[in-house]
N, C-alpha and C. Protein backbone atom coordinates (compact mmCIF):
# COMPACT_ATOMS: atom_id res chain seq x y z
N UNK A 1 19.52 44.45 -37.23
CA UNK A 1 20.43 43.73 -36.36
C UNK A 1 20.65 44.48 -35.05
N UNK A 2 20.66 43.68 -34.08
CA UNK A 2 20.75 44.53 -32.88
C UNK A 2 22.09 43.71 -32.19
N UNK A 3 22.96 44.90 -31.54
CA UNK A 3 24.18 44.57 -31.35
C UNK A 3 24.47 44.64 -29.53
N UNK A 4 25.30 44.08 -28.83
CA UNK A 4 25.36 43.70 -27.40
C UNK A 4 26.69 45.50 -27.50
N UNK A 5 25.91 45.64 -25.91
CA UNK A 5 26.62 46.97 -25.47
C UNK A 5 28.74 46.37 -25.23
N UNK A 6 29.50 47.05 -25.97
CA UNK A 6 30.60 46.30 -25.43
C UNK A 6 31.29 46.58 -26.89
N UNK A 7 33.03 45.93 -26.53
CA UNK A 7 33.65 45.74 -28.30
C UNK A 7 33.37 44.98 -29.04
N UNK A 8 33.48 44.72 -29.72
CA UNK A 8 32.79 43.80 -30.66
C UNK A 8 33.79 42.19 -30.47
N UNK A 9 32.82 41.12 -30.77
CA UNK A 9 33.47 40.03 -30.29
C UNK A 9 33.57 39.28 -28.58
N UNK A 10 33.48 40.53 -27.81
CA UNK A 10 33.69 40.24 -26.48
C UNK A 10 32.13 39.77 -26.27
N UNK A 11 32.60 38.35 -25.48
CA UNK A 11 31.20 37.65 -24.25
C UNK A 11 31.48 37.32 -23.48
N UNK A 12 30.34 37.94 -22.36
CA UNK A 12 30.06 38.16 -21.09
C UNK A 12 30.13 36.33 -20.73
N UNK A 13 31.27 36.02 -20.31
CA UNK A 13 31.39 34.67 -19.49
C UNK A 13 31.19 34.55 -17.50
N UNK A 14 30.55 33.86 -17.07
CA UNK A 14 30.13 34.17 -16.09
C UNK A 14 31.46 33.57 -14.90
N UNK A 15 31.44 34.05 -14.10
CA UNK A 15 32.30 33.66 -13.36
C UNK A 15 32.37 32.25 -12.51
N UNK A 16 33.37 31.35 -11.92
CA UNK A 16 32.55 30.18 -10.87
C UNK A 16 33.26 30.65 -10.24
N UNK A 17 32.25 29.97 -9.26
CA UNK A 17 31.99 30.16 -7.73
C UNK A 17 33.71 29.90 -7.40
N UNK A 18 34.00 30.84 -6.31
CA UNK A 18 35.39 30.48 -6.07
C UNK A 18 36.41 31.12 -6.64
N UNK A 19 36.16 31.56 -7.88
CA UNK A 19 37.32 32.03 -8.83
C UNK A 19 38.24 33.38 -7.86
N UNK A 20 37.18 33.85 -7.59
CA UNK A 20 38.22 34.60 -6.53
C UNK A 20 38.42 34.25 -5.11
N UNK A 21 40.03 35.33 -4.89
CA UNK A 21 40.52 34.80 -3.66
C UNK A 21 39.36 34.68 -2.64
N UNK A 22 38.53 36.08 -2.36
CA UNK A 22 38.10 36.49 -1.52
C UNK A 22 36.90 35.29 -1.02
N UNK A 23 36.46 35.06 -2.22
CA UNK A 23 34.91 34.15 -1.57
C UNK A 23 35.78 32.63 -1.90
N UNK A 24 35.38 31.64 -1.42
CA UNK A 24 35.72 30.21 -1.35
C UNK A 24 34.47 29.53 -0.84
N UNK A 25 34.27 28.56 -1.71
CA UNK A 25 33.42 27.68 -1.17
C UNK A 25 33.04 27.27 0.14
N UNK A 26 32.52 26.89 1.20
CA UNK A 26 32.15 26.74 2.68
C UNK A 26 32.66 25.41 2.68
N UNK A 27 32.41 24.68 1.21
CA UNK A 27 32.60 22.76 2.09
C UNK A 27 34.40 22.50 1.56
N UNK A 28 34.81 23.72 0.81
CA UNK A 28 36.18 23.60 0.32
C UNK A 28 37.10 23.74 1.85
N UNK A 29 36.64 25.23 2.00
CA UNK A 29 37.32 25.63 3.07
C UNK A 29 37.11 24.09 4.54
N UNK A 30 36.00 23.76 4.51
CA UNK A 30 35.85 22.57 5.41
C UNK A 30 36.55 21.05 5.22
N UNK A 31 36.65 20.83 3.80
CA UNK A 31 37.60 20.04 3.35
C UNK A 31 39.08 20.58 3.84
N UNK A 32 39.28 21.44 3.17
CA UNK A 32 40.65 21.54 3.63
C UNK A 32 41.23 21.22 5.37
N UNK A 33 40.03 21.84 6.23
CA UNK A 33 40.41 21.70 7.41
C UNK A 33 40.25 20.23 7.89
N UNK A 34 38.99 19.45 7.25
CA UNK A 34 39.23 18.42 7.73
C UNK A 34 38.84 17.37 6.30
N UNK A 35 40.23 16.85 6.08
CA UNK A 35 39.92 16.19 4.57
C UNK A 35 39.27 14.62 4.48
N UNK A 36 38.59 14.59 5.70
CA UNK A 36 37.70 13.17 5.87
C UNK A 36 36.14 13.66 5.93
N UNK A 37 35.82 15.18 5.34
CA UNK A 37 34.98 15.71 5.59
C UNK A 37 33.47 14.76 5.08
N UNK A 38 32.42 14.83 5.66
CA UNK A 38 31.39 14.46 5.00
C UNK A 38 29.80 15.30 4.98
N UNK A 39 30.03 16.49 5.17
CA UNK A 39 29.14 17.19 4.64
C UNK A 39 28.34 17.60 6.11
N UNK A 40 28.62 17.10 7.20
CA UNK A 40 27.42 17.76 8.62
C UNK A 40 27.76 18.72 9.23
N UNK A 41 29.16 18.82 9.17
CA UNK A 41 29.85 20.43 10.13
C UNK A 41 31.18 20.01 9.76
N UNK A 42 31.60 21.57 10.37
CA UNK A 42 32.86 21.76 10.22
C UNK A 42 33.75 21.62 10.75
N UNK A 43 33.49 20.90 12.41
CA UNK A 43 33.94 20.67 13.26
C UNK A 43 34.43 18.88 13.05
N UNK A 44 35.49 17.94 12.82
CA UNK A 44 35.66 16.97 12.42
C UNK A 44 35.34 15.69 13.40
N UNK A 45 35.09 16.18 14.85
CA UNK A 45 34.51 15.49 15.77
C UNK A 45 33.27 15.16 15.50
N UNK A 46 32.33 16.27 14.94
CA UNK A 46 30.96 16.45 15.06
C UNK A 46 30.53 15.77 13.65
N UNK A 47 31.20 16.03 13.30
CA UNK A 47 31.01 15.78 11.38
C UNK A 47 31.08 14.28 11.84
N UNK A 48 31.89 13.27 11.80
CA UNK A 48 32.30 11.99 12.49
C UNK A 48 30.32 11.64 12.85
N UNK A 49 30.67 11.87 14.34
CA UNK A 49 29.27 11.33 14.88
C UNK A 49 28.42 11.68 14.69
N UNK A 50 28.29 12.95 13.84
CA UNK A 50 26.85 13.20 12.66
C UNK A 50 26.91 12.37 11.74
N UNK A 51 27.71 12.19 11.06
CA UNK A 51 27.92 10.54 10.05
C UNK A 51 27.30 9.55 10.79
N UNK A 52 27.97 9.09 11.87
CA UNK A 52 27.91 7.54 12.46
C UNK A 52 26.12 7.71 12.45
N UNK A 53 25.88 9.08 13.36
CA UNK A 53 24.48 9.27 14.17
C UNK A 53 23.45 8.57 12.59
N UNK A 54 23.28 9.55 11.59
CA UNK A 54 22.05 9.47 10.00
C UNK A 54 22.90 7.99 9.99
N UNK A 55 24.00 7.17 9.75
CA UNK A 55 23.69 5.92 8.99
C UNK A 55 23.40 4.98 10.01
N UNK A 56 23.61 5.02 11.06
CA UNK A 56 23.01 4.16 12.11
C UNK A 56 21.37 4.24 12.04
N UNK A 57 21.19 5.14 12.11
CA UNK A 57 19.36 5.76 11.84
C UNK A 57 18.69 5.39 10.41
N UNK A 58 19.52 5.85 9.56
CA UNK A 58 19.16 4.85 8.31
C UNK A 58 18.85 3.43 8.29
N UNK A 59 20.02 3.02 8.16
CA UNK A 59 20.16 1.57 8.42
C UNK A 59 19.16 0.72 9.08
N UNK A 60 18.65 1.71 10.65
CA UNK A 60 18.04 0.90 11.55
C UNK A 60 16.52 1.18 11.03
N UNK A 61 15.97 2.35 10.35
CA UNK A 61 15.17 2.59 9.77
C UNK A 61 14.68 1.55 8.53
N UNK A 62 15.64 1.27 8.00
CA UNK A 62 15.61 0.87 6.55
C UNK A 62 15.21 -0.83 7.06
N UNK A 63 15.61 -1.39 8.04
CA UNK A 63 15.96 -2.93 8.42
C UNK A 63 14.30 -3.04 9.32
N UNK A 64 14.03 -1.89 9.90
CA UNK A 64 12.69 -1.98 10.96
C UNK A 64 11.23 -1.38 9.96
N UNK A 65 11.57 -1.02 8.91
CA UNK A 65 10.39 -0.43 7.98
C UNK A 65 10.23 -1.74 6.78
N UNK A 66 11.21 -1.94 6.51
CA UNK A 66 11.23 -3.57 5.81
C UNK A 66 10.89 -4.55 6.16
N UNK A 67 11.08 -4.69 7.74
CA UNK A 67 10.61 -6.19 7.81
C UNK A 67 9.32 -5.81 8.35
N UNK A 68 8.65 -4.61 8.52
CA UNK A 68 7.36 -4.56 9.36
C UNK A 68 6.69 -4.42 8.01
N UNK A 69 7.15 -4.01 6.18
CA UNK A 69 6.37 -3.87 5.35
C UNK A 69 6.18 -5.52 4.53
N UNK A 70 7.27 -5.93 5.07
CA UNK A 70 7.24 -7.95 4.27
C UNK A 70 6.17 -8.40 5.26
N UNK A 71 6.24 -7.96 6.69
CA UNK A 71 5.44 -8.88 7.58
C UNK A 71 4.23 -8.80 7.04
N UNK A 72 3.58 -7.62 6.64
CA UNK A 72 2.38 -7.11 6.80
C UNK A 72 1.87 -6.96 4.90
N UNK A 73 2.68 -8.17 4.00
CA UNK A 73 2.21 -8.08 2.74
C UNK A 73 1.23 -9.14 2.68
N UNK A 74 0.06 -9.20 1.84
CA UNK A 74 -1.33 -9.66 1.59
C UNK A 74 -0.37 -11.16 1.08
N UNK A 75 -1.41 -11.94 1.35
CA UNK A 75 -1.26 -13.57 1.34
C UNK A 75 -1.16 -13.57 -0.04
N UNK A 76 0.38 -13.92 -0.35
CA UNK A 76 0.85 -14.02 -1.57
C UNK A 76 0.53 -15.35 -2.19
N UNK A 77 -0.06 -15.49 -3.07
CA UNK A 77 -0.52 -17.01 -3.94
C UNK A 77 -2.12 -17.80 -2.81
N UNK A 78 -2.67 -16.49 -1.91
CA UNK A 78 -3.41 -17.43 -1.29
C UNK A 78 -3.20 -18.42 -0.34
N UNK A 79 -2.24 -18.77 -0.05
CA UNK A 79 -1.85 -20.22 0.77
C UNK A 79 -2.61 -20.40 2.14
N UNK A 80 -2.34 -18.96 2.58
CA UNK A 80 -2.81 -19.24 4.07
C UNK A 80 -4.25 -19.12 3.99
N UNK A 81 -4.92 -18.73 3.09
CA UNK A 81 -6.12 -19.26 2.96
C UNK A 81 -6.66 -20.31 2.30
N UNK A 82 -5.53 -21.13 1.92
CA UNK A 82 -6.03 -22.57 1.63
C UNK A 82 -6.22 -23.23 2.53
N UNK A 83 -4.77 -22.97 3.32
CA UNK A 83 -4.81 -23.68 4.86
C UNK A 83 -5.66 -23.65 5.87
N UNK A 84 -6.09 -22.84 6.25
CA UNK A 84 -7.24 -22.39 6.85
C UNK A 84 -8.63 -23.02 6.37
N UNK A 85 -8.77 -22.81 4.95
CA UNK A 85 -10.11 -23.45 3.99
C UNK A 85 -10.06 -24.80 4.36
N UNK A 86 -8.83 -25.86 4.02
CA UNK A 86 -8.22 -27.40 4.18
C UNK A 86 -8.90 -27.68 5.86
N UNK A 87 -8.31 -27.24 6.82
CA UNK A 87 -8.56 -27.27 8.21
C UNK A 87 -10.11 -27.02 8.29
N UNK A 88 -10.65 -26.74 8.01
CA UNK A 88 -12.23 -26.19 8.12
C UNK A 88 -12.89 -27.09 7.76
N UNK A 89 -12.42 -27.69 5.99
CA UNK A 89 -13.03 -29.04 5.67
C UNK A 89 -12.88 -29.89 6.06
N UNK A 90 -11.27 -30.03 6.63
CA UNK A 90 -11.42 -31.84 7.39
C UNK A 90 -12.01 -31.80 8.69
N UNK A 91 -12.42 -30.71 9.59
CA UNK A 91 -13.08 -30.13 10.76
C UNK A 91 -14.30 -30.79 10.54
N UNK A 92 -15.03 -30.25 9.37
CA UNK A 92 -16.28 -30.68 9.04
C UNK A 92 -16.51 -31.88 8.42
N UNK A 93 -15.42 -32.51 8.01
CA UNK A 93 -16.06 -34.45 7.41
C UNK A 93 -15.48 -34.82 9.19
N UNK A 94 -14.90 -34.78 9.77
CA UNK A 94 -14.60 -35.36 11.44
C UNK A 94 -15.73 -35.36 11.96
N UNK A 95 -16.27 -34.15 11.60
CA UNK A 95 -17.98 -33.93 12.36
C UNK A 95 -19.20 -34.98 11.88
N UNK A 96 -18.78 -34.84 11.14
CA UNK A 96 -19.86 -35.70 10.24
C UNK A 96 -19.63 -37.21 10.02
N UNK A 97 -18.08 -37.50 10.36
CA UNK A 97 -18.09 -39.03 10.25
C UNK A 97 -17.28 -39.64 8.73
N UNK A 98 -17.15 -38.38 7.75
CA UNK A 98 -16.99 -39.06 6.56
C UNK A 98 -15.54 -39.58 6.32
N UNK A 99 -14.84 -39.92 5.73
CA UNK A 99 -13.60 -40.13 5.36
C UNK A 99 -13.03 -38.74 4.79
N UNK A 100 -11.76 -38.07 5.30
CA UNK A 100 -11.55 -37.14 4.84
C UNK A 100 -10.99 -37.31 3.29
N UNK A 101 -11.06 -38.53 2.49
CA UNK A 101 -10.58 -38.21 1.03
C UNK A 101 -11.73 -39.24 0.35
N UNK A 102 -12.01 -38.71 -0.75
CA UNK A 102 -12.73 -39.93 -1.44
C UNK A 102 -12.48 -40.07 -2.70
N UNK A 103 -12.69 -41.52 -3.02
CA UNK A 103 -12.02 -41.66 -4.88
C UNK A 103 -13.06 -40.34 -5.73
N UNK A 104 -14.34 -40.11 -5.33
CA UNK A 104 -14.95 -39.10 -6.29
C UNK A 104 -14.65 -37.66 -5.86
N UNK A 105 -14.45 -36.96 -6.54
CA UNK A 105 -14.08 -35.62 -6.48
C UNK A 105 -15.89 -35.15 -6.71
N UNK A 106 -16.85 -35.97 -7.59
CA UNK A 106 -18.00 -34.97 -7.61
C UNK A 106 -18.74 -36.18 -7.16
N UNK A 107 -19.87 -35.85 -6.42
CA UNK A 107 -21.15 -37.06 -5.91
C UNK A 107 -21.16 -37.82 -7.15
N UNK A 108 -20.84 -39.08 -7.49
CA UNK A 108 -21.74 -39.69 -8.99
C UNK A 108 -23.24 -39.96 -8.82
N UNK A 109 -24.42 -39.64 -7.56
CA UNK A 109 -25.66 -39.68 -7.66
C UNK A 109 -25.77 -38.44 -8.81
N UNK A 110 -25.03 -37.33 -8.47
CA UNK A 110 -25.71 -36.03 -8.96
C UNK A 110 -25.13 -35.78 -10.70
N UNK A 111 -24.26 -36.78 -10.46
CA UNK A 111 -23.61 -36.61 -12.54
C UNK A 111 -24.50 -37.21 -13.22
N UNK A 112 -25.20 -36.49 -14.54
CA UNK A 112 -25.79 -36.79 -15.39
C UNK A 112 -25.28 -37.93 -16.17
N UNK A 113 -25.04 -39.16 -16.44
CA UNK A 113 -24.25 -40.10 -16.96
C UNK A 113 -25.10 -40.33 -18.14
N UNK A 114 -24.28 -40.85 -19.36
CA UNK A 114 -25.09 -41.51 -20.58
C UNK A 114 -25.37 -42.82 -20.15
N UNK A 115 -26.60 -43.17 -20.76
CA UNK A 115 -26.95 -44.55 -20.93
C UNK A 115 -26.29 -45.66 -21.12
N UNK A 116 -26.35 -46.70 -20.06
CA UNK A 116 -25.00 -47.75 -20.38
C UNK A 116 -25.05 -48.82 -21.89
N UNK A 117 -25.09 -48.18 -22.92
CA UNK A 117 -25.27 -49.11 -24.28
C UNK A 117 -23.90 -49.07 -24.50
């Protein structure tokens, strides 16, 4: 058995931060001076329009990176390349004269049909 240097029973509990007078936290002591504190300085002017300054910048970041990443997402379900495909084909029966719709969806010269019995 190996035993810890000390009386017996006693453990080494560590101290927190603060416990003494002498040292104090930096954002305590900044709280105290200014209790609307939010973390940029210690100065409550600066702290203020260092706030306003990052969420304005956020915000305007977050609103100008979003709509330039929706603008610029791949043709969802295809559409605009249907549209485009649609326009091309009725381009080309105009050219040609045909009716742009017809009751057959496939040539019936080219369907193999059964024998009319």
């Amino acid at each position: 058995r190996s035993r810890s240097a000390g009386p017996p029973g006693a453990v080494a509990v560590p101290r927190p931060l603060g416990a003494d007078h002498h040292e104090e936290e930096p954002m305590l002591v900044a709280q105290r001076k200014n209790p609307d504190y939010h973390g940029f300085s210690a100065d409550p002017e600066a702290d203020v329009l260092n706030m306003r300054a990052v969420f304005l910048a956020g915000i305007s970041v977050a609103i100008v990176l979003g709509s330039v990443f929706v603008h610029y997402l791949p043709d969802y379900g295809l559409r605009q390349w249907a549209r485009r495909e649609a326009e091309i084909q009725v381009r080309e029966r105009e050219r040609r004269g045909l009716p742009l719709l017809t009751s057959n969806y496939y040539d019936p010269k080219r369907l193999p049909l059964p024998p009319p019995e």
